[in-house]
Protein backbone atom coordinates (compact mmCIF):
# COMPACT_ATOMS: atom_id res chain seq x y z
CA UNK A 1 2.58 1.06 -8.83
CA UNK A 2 5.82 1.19 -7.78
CA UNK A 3 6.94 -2.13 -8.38
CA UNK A 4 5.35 -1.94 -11.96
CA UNK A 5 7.67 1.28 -12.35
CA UNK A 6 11.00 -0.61 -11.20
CA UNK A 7 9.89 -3.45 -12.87
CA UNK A 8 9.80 -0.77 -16.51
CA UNK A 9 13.62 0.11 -16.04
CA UNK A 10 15.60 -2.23 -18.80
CA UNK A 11 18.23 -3.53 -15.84
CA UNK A 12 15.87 -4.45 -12.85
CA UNK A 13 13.17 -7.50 -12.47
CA UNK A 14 10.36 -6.94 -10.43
CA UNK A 15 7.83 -9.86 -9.89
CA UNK A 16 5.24 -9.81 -8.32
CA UNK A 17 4.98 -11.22 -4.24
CA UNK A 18 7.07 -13.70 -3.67
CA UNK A 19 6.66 -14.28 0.04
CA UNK A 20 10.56 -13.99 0.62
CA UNK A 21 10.95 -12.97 3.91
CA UNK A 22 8.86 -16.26 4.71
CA UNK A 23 10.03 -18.25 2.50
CA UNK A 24 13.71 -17.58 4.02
CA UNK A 25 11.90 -18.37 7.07
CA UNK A 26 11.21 -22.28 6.13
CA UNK A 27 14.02 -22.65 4.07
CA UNK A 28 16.24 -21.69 6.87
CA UNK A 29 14.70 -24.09 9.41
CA UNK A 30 14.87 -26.71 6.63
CA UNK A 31 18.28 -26.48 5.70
CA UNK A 32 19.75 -26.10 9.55
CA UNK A 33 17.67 -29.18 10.55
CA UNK A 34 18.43 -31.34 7.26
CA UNK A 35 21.97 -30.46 5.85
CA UNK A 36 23.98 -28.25 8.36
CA UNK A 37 23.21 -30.83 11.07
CA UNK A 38 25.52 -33.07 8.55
CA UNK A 39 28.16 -30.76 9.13
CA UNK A 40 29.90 -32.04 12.13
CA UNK A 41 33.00 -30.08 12.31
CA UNK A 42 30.81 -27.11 12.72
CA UNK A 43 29.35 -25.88 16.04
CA UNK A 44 25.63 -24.82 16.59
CA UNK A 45 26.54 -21.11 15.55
CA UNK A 46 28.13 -22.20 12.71
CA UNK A 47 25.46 -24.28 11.32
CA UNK A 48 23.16 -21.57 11.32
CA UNK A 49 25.59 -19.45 9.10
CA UNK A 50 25.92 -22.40 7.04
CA UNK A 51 22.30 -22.82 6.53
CA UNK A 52 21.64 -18.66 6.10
CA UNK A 53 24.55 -18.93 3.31
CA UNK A 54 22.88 -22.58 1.84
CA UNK A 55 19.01 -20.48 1.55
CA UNK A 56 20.61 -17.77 0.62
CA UNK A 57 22.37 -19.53 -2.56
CA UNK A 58 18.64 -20.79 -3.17
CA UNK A 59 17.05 -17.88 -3.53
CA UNK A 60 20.06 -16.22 -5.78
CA UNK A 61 20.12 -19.14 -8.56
CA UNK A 62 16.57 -18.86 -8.74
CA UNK A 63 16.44 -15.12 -8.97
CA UNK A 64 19.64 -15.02 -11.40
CA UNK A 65 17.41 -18.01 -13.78
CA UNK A 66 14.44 -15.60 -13.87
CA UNK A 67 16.63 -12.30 -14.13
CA UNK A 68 18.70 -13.87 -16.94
CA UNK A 69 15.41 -15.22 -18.56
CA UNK A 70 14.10 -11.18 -18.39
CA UNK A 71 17.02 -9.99 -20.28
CA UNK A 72 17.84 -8.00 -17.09
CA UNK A 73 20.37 -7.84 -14.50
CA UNK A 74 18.89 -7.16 -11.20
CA UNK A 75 16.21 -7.91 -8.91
CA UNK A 76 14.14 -6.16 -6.54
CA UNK A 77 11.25 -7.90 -4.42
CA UNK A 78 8.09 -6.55 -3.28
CA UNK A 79 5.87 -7.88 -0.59
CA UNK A 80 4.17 -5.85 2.36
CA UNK A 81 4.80 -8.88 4.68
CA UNK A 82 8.53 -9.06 4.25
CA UNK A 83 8.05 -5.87 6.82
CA UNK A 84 7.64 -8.75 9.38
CA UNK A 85 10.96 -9.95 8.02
CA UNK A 86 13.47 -7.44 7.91
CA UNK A 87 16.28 -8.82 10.19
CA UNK A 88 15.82 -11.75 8.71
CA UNK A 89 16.54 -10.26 5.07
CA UNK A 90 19.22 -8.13 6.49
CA UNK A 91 20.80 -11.66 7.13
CA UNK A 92 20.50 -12.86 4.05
CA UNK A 93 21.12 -10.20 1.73
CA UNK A 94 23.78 -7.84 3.55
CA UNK A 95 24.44 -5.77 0.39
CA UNK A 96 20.32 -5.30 -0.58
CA UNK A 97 19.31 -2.25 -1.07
CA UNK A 98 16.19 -1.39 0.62
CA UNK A 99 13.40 1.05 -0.96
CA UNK A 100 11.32 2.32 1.53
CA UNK A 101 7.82 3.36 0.66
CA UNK A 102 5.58 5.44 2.77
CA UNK A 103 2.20 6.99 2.85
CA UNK A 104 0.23 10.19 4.47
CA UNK A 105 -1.29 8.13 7.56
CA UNK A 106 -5.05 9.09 6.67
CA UNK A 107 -4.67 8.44 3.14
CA UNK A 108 -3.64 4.70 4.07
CA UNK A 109 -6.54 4.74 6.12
CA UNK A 110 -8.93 5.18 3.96
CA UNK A 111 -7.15 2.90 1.34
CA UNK A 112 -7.58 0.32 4.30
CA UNK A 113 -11.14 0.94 4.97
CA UNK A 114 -11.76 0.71 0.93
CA UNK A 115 -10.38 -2.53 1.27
CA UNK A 116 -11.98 -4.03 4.49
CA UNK A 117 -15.69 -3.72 2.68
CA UNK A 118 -16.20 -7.21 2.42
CA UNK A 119 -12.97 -9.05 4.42
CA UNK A 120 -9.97 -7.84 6.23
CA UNK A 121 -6.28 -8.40 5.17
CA UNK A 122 -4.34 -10.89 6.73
CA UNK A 123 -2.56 -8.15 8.12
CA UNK A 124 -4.91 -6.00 9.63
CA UNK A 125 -6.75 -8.73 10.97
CA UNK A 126 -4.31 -8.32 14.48
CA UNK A 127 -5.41 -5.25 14.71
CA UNK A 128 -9.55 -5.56 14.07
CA UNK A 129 -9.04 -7.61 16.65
CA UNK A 130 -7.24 -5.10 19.47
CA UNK A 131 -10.33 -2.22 18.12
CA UNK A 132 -13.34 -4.51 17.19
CA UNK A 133 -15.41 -1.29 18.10
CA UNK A 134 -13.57 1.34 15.87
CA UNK A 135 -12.00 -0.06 12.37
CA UNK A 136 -10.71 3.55 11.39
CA UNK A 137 -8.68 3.17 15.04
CA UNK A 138 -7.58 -0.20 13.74
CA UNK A 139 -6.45 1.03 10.24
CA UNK A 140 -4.69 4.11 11.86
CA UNK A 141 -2.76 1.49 14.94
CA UNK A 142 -1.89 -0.46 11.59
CA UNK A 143 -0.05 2.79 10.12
CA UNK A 144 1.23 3.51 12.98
CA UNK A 145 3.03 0.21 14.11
CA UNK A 146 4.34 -0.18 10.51
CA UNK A 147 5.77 3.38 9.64
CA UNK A 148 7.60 3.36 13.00
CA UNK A 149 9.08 -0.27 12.16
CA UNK A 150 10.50 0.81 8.68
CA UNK A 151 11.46 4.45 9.83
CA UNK A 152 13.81 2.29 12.58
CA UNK A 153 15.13 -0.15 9.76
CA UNK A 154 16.03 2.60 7.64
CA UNK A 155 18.05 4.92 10.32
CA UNK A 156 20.04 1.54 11.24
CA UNK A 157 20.47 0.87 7.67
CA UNK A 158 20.75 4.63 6.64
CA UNK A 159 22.98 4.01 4.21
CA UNK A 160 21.17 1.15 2.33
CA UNK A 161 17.68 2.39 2.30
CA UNK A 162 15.99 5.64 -0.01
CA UNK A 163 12.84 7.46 1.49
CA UNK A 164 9.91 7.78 -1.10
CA UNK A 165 6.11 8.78 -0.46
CA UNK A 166 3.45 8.11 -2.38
CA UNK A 167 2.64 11.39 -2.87
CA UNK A 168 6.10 12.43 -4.16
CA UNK A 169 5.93 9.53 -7.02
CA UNK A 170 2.07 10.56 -8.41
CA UNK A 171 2.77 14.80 -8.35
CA UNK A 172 6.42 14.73 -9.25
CA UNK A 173 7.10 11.70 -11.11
CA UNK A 174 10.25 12.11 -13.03
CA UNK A 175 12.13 14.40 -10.12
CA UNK A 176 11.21 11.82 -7.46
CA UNK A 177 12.36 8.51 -9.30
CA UNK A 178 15.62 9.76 -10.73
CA UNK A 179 17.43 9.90 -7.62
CA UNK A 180 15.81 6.64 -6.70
CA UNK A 181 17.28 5.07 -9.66
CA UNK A 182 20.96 6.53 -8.92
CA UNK A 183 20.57 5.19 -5.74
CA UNK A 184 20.20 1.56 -7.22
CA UNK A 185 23.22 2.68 -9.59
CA UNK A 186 21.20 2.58 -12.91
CA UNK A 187 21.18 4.87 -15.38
CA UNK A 188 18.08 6.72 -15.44
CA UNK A 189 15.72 6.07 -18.97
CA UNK A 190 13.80 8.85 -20.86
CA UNK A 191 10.24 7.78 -21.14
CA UNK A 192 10.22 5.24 -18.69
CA UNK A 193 7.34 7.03 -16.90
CA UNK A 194 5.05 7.26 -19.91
CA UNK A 195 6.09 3.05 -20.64
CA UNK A 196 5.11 1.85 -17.06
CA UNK A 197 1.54 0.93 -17.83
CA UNK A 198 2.58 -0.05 -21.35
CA UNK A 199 4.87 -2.73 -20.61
CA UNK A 200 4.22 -6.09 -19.86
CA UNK A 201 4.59 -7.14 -16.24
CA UNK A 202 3.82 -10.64 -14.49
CA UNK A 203 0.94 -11.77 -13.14
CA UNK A 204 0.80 -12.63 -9.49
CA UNK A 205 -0.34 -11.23 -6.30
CA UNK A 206 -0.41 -7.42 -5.68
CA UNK A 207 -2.78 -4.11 -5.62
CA UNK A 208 -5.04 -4.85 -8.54
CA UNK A 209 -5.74 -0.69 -9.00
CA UNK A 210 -2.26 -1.03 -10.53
CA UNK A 211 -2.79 -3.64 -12.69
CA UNK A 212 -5.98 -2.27 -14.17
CA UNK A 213 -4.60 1.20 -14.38
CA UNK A 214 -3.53 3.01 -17.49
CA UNK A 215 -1.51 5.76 -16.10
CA UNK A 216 -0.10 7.53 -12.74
CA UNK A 217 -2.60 8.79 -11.03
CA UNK A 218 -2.98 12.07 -8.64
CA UNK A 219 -6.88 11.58 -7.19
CA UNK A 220 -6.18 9.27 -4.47
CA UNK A 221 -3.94 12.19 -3.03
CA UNK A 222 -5.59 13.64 -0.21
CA UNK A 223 -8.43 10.62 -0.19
CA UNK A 224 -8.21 10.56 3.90
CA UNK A 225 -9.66 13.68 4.43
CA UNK A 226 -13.58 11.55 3.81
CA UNK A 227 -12.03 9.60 7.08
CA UNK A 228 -14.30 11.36 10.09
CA UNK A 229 -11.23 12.81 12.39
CA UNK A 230 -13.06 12.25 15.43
CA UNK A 231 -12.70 8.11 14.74
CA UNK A 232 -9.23 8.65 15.30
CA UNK A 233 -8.39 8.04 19.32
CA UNK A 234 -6.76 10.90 21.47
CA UNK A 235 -4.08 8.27 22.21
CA UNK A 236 -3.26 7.88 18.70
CA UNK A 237 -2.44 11.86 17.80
CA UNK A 238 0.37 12.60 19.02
CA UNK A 239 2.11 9.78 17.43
CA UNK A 240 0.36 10.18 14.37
CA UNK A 241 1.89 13.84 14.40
CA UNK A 242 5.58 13.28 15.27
CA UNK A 243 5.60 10.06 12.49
CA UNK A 244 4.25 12.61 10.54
CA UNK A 245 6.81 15.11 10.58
CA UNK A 246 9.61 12.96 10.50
CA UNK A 247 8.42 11.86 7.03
CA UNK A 248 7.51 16.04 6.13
CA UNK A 249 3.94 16.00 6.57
CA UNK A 250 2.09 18.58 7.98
CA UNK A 251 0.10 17.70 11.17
CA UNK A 252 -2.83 16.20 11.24
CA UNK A 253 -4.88 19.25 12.10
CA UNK A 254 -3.33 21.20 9.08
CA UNK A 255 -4.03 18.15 7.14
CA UNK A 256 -7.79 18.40 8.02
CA UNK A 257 -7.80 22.28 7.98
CA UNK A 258 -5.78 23.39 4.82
CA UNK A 259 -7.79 21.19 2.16
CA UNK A 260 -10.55 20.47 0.69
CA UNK A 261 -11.89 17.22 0.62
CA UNK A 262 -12.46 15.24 -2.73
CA UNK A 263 -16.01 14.44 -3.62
CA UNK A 264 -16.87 11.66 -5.44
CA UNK A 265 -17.76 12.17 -9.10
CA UNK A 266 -21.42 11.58 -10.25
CA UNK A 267 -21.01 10.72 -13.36
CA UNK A 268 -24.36 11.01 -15.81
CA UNK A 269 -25.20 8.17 -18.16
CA UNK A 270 -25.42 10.44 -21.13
CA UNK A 271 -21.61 10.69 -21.34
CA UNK A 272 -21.37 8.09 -23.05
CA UNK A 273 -23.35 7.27 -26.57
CA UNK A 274 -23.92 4.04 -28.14
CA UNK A 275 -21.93 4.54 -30.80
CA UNK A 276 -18.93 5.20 -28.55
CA UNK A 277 -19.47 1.85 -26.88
CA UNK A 278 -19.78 -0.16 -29.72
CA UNK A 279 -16.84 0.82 -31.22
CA UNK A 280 -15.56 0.29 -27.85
CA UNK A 281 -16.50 -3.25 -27.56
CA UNK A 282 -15.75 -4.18 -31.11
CA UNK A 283 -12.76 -2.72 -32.10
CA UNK A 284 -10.90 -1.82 -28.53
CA UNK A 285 -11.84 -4.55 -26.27
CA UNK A 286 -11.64 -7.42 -29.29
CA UNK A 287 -8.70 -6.18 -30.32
CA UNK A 288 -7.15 -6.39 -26.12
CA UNK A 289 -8.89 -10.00 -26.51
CA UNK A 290 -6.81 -11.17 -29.19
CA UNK A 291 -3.34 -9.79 -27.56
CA UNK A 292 -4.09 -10.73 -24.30
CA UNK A 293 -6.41 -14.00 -24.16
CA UNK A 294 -3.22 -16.46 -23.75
CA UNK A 295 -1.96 -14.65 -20.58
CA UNK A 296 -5.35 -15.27 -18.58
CA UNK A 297 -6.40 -19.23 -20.10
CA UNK A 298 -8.58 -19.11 -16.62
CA UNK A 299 -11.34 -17.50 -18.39
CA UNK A 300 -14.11 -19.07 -19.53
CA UNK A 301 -17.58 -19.29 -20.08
CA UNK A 302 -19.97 -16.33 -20.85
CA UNK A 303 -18.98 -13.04 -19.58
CA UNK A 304 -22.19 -10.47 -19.93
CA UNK A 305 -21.78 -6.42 -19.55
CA UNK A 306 -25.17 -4.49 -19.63
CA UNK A 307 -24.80 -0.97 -19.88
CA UNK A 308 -26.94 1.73 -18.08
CA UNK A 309 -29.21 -1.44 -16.95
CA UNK A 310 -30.72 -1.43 -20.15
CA UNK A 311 -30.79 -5.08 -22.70
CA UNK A 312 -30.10 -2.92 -25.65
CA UNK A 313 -26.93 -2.29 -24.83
CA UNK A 314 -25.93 -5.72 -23.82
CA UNK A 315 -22.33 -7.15 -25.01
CA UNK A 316 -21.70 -10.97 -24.38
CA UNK A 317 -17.92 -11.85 -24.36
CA UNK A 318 -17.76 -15.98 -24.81
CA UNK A 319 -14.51 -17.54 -23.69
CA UNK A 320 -15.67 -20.87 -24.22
CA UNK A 321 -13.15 -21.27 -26.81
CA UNK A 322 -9.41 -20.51 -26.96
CA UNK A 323 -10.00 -16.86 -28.85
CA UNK A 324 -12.70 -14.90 -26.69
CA UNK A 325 -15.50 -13.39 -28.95
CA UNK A 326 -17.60 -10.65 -28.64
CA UNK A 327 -21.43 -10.62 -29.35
CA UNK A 328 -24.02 -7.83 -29.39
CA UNK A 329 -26.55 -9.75 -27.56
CA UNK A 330 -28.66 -10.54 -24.57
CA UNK A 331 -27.38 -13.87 -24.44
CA UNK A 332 -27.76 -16.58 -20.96
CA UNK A 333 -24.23 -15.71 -19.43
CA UNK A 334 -22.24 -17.67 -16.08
CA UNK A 335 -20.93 -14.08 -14.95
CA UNK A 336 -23.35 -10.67 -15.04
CA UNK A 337 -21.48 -7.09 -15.27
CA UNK A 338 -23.76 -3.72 -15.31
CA UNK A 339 -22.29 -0.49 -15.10
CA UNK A 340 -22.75 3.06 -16.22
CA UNK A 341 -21.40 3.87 -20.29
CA UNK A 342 -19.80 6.87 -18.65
CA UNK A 343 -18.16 5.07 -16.27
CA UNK A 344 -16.92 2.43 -18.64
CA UNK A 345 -15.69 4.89 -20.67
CA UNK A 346 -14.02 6.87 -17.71
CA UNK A 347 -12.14 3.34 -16.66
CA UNK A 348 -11.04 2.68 -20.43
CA UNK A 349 -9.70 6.60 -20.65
CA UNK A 350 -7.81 6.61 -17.22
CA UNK A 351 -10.25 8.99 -15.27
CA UNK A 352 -12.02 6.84 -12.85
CA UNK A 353 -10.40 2.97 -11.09
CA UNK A 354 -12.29 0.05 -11.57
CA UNK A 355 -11.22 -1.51 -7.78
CA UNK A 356 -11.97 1.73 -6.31
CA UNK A 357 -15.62 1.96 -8.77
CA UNK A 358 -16.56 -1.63 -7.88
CA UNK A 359 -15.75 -0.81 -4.30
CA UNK A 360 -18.27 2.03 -4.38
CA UNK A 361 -20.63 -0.25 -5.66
CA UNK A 362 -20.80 1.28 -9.13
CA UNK A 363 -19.92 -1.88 -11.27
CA UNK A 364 -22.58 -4.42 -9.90
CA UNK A 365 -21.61 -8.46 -10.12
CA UNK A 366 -23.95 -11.52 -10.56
CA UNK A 367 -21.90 -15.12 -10.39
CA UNK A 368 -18.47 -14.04 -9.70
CA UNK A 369 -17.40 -15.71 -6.50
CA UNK A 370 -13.68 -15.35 -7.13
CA UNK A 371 -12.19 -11.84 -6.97
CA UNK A 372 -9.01 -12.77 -8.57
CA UNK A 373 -11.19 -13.99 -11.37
CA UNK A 374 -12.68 -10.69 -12.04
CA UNK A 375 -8.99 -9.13 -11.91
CA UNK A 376 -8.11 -11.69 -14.54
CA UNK A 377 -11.33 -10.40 -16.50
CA UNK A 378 -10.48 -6.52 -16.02
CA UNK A 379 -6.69 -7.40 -16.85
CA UNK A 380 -7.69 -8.57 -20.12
CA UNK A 381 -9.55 -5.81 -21.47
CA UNK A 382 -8.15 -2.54 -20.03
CA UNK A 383 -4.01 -3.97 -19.75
């Protein structure tokens, strides 16, 4: 979400993961073993300054080529794993400035555990593995190690970083993201909020609740109170609580204690008529087919969505050629959909995720093997 919002402003390029803390990594050792050894008026020391100032140059005529290609004149770069990086980016880029993102620690916990339904993240995997017997203690160690790391970064770099949360961006918007925009000396933009989830942003790696969302949204605020409190460790809470209030949370017992925890909606099938849904398909969806069925050429073969588990309301999207055409019919399909109309209809109107539903187990799948496929698929219709 927030790299989509950057990404809106007229001046800044945002892609999505690039990897760049790595990929400084093997370009550095690549450079100091192949070129700066070549440089034999230089000693050891400064060979590696020659090859931190070669990768660097690398990275910047690539970066200025895509900026310049955007019509923009900045970049920013977001990938959770350049947290493993930081002194290594410091290196690089001396002048970056450094947004620093954080979260309520239960609210990334049960993000995490969302997540970890059917495989782990790279990341957490180090972590599974130090509390194979409690996942909600590995999900809360990964907060914990993480926040601390970026909370040192930014009081050595004080002057180069600005503190967001999560929260602060969702409820307050506008307030929270001016400042952050002074702070990267750009002029702020009137209706740059309302054009995030209008505007075109590349494809790539990344949260794909973002890319099939239609709008900021508040309900994931406060998620971590479903997280049982007694999963978390003794050893854990009194860490938890000082990271806590050095980032102006409340403690974890006033967490727990002052709120009410969200229920899941039950939505009813009746929500939703036919009618609704067949204008739906055929005007809405074919009309997000014919704008958007060059970006994702990956698609192909019969796509089937049966609503309410019933074959009379059974839409057949074929991709088998270029365009992408929808049928009203029970047609022999490669990949299977079934969902409720309400939901549907709650996903297409911004009330309800589609990662989060399909995570819940409310949008069932039949043939799709590849998740990024069924991104691709959501992309298309709801972008």
């Amino acid at each position: 979400m927030l790299r989509y919002i950057v990404d809106t402003h007229s001046k800044i390029a945002c892609p999505s993961h690039l990897y760049l803390g790595n990929l400084l990594e093997n370009l550095n050792r690549m450079v100091f073993g192949t070129i700066a050894q070549t440089q034999v008026g230089l000693d050891e020391e400064a060979q590696k300054q020659f090859a931190v100032t070669e990768t660097r140059n690398m990275v910047n005529n690539i970066m200025f080529r895509y900026t310049e290609a955007k019509g923009k004149q900045f970049w920013c770069e977001k990938t959770p794993m350049n947290l493993d990086y930081l002194s290594l980016l410091d290196s690089h880029f001396p002048d970056a400035k450094y947004i620093c993102l954080y979260r309520h620690c239960m609210d990334v916990v049960h993000s995490s555990l969302n997540l970890s339904k059917y495989r782990f993240l790279p990341e957490h995997v180090p972590f599974v593995h130090k509390n194979p017997g409690n996942i909600i203690a590995a999900m809360t160690e990964n907060w914990l190690e993480k926040t601390a790391r970026l909370l040192a970064f930014e009081a050595a770099h004080s002057e180069r970083c600005f503190r967001v949360t999560y929260e602060s961006i969702v409820m307050q918007p506008e307030q929270t993201l001016r400042p952050l925009f002074e702070f990267l000396e750009v002029d702020w933009e009137d209706g740059l909020v309302e054009r995030v989830f209008q505007s075109r942003h590349d494809v790539g790696e990344g949260d794909g609740k973002a890319a099939l969302s239609s709008t900021i949204r508040q309900n994931s605020v406060g998620k971590g109170l479903e997280v049982p409190r007694s999963g978390i460790p003794n050893q854990f809470l009194k860490e938890i609580d000082r990271l806590l209030d050095e980032l102006g949370y409340d403690s974890l017992d006033a967490y727990y204690s002052n709120s009410t925890p969200i229920v899941p909606h039950k939505f009813e099938a009746d929500r939703a008529d036919v009618d609704a849904i067949t204008d739906l398909f055929e005007n809405h969806f074919q009309n997000a087919i014919d704008m958007n069925r060059a970006l994702y050429p990956m698609l192909d073969g019969m796509w089937k969505i049966m609503i309410d588990g019933q074959t009379d309301k059974t839409w057949c999207i074929d991709f088998s050629n270029q365009k992408g055409v929808i049928k009203r019919d029970d047609l022999i399909a490669d990949f299977k959909l079934s969902l409720s109309g309400a939901l549907l209809m709650d996903m297409v109107n911004g009330r309800r995720d589609a990662i989060e539903a399909f995570i819940r187990g409310e949008i069932q799948t039949d043939g799709i093997n590849d998740e990024t496929l069924l991104i691709s698929f959501g992309r298309l219709l709801f972008s």
